[in-house]
C-alpha atoms as a PDB file:
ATOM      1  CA  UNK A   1      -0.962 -11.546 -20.674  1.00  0.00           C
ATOM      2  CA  UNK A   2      -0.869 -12.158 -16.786  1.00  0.00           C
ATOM      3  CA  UNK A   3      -1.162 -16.016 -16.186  1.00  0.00           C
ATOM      4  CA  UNK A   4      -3.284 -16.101 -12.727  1.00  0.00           C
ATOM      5  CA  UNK A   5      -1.372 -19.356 -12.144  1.00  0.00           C
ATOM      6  CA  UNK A   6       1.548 -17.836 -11.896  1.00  0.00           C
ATOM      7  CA  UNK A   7       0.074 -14.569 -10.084  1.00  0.00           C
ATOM      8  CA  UNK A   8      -1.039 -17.076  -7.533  1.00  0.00           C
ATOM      9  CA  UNK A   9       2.544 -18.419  -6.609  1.00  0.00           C
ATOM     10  CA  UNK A  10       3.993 -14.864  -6.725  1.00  0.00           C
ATOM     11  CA  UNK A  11       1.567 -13.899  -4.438  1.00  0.00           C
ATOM     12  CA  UNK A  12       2.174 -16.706  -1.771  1.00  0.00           C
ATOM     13  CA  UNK A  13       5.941 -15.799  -2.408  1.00  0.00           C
ATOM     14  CA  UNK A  14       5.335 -12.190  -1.326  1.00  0.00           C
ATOM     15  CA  UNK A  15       3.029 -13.066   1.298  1.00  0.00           C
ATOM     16  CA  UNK A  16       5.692 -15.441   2.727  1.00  0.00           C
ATOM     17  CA  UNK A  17       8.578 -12.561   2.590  1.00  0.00           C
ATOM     18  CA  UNK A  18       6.332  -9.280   3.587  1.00  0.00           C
ATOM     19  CA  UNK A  19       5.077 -12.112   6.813  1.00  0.00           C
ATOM     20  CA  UNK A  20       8.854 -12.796   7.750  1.00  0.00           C
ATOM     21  CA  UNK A  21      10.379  -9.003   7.512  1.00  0.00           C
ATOM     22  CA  UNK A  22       7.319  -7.312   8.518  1.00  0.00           C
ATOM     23  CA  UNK A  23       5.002  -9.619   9.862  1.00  0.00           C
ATOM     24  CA  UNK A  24       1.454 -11.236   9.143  1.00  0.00           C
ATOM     25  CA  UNK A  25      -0.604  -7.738   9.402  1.00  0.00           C
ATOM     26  CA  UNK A  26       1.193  -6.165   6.675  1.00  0.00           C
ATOM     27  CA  UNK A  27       1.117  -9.666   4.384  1.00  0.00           C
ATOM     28  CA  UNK A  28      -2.350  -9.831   4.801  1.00  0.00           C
ATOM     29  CA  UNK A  29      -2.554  -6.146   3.646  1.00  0.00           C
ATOM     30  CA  UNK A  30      -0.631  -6.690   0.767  1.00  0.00           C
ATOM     31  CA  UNK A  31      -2.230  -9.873   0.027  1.00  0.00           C
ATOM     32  CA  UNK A  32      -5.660  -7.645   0.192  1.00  0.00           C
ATOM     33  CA  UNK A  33      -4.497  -4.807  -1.742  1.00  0.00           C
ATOM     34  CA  UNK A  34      -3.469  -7.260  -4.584  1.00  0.00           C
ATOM     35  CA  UNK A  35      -6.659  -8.683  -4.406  1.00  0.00           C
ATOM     36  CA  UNK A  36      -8.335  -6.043  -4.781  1.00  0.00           C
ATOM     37  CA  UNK A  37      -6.529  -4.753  -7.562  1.00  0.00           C
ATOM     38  CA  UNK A  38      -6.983  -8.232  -9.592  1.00  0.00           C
ATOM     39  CA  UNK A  39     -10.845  -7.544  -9.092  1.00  0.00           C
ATOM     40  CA  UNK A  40     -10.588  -4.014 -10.359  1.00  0.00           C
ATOM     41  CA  UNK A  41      -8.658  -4.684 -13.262  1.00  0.00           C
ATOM     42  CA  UNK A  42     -11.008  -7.711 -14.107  1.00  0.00           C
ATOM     43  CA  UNK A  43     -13.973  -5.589 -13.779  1.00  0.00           C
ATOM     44  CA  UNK A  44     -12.837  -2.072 -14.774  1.00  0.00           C
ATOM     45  CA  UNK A  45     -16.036   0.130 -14.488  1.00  0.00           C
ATOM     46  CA  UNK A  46     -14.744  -0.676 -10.156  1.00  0.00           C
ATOM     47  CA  UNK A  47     -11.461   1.307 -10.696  1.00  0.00           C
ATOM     48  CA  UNK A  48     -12.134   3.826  -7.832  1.00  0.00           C
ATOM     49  CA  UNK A  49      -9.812   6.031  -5.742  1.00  0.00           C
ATOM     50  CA  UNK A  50      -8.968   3.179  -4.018  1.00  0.00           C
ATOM     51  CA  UNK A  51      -7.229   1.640  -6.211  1.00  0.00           C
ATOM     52  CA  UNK A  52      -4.484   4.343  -6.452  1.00  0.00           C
ATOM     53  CA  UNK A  53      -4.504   3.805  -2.648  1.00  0.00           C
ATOM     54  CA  UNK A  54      -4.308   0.214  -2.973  1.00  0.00           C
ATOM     55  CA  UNK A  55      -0.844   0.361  -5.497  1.00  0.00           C
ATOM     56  CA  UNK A  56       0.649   3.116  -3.113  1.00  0.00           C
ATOM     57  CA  UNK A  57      -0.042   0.361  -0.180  1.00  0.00           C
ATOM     58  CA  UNK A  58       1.818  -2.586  -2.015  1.00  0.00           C
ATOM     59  CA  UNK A  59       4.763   0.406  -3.296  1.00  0.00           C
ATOM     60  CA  UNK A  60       4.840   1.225   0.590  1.00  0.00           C
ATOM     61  CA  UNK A  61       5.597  -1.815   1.681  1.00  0.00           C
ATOM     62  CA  UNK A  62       7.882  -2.994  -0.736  1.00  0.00           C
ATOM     63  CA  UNK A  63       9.979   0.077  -0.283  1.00  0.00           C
ATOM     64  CA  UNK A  64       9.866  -0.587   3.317  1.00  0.00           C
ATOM     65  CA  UNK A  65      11.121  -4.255   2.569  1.00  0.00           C
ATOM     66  CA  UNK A  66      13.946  -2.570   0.523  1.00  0.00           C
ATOM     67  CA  UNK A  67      15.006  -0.756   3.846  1.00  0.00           C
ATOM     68  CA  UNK A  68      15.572  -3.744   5.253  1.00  0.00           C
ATOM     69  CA  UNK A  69      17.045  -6.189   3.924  1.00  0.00           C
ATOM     70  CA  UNK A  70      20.380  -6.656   2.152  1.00  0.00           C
ATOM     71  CA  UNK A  71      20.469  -5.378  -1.622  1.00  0.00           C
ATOM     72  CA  UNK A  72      21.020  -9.300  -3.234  1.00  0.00           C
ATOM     73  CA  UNK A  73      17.716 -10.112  -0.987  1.00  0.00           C
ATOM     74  CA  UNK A  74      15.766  -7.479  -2.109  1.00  0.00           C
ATOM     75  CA  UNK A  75      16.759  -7.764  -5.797  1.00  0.00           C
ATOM     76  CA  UNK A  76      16.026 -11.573  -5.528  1.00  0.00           C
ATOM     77  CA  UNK A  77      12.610 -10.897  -4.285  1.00  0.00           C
ATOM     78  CA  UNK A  78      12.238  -8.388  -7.229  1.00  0.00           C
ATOM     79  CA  UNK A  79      13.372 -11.545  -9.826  1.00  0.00           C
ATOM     80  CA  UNK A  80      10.592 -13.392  -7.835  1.00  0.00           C
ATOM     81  CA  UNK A  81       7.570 -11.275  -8.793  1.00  0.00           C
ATOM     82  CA  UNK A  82       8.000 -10.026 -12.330  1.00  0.00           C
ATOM     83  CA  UNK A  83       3.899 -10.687 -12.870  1.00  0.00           C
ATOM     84  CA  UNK A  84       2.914  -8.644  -9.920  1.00  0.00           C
ATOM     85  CA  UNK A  85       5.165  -6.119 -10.711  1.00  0.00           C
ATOM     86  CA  UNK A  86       3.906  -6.106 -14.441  1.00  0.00           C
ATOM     87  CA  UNK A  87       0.284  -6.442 -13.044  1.00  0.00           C
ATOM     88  CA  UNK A  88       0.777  -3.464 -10.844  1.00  0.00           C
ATOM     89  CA  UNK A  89       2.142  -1.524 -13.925  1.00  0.00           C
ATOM     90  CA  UNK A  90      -0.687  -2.498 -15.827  1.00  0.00           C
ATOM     91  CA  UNK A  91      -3.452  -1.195 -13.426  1.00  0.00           C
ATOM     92  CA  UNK A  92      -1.301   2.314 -13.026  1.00  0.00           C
ATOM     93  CA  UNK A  93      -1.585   2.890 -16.570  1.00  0.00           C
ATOM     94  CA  UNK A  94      -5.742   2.167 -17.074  1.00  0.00           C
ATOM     95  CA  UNK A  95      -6.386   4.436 -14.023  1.00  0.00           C
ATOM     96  CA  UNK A  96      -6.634   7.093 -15.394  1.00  0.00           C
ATOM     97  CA  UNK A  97      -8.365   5.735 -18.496  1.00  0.00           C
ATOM     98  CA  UNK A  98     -10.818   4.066 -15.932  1.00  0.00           C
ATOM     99  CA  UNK A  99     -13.597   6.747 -16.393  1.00  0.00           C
ATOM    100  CA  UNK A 100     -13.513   6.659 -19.967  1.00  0.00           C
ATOM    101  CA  UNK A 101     -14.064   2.972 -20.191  1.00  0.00           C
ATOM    102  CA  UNK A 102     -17.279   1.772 -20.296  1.00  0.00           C
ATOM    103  CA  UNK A 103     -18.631  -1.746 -19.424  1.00  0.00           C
ATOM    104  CA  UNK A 104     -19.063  -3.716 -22.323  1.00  0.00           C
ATOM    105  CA  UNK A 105     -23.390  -4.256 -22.208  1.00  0.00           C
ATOM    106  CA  UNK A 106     -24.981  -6.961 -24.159  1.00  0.00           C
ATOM    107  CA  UNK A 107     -28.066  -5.494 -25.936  1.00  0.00           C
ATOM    108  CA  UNK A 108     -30.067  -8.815 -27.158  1.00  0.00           C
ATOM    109  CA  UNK A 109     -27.699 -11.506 -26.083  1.00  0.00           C
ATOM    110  CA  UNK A 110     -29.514 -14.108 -27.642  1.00  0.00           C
ATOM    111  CA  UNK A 111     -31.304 -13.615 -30.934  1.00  0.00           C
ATOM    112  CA  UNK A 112     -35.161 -14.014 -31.087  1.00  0.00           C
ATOM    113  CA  UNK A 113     -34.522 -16.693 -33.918  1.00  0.00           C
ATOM    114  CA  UNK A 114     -32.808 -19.287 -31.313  1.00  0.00           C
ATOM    115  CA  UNK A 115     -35.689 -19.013 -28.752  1.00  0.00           C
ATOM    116  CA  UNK A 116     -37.607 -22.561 -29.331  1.00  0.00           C
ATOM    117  CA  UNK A 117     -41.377 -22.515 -29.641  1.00  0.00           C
ATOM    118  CA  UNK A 118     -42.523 -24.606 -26.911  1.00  0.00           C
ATOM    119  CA  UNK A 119     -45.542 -26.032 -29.063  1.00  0.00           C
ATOM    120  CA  UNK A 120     -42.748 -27.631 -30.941  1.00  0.00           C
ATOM    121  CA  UNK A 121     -41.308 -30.185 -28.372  1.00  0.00           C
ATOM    122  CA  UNK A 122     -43.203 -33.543 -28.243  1.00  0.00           C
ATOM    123  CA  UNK A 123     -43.564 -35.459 -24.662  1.00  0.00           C
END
C-alpha cells in the first residue's frame, strides 16, 4: 500500500532534482504526469491512452536525468523515490486490465428500511 504522505515528499524530492538538472518546465511536467497518474489509478474506469503516455513522460525524463549526472547521484535519487517508482509499477501493470475493470456502482445505497417517516418526528 502507497502511503500518499510519503508520495507527497517523494514527489517534492523529484520535483526539486528534475527543477535543478533540467529545469522548472520539465518538473512541472513530471509533477503533472504523476498527478495524473495518482488520479487514474484512484479512479480506474479514467485509465486512458494517456496514461501510457504519462509513465513514458516520467521514464523519459528520468532516463534523461541518468545521462546526466554521476552514477552515485542518480542511484541516490533512485533510493529517494522507492513509492513513485512502486506507484509507477503499479499503474503499468492495471493498464492493460483497465478495460476490464468496471466501476464499482452502488445499486440501493441505502435500504428503504432506514428512510425515517417524516410523520414520525415531533416539533
Amino acid at each position: 500500500m502507497i502511503n500518499l504522505e510519503v508520495l507527497r515528499i517523494e514527489l517534492n524530492y523529484l520535483k526539486q532534482v528534475v527543477k535543478g538538472i533540467l529545469g522548472d518546465k520539465v518538473s512541472r511536467e513530471i509533477s503533472e504526469a504523476i498527478a495524473a497518474l495518482v488520479t487514474c489509478f484512484l479512479y480506474t474506469n479514467t485509465y486512458d491512452s494517456l496514461s501510457l503516455s504519462y509513465i513514458q513522460t516520467i521514464e523519459q525524463y528520468i532516463n534523461q536525468i541518468q545521462q546526466e549526472i554521476e552514477p552515485y547521484e542518480y542511484q541516490l535519487l533512485m533510493n529517494n523515490i522507492p513509492t513513485i517508482r512502486i506507484f509507477i509499477e503499479k499503474v503499468k501493470n492495471e493498464i492493460p486490465n483497465a478495460n476490464k475493470i468496471r466501476p464499482y456502482r452502488i445499486e440501493n445505497p441505502i435500504p428503504k428500511a432506514l428512510f425515517l417517516n417524516p410523520n414520525h418526528f415531533v416539533p
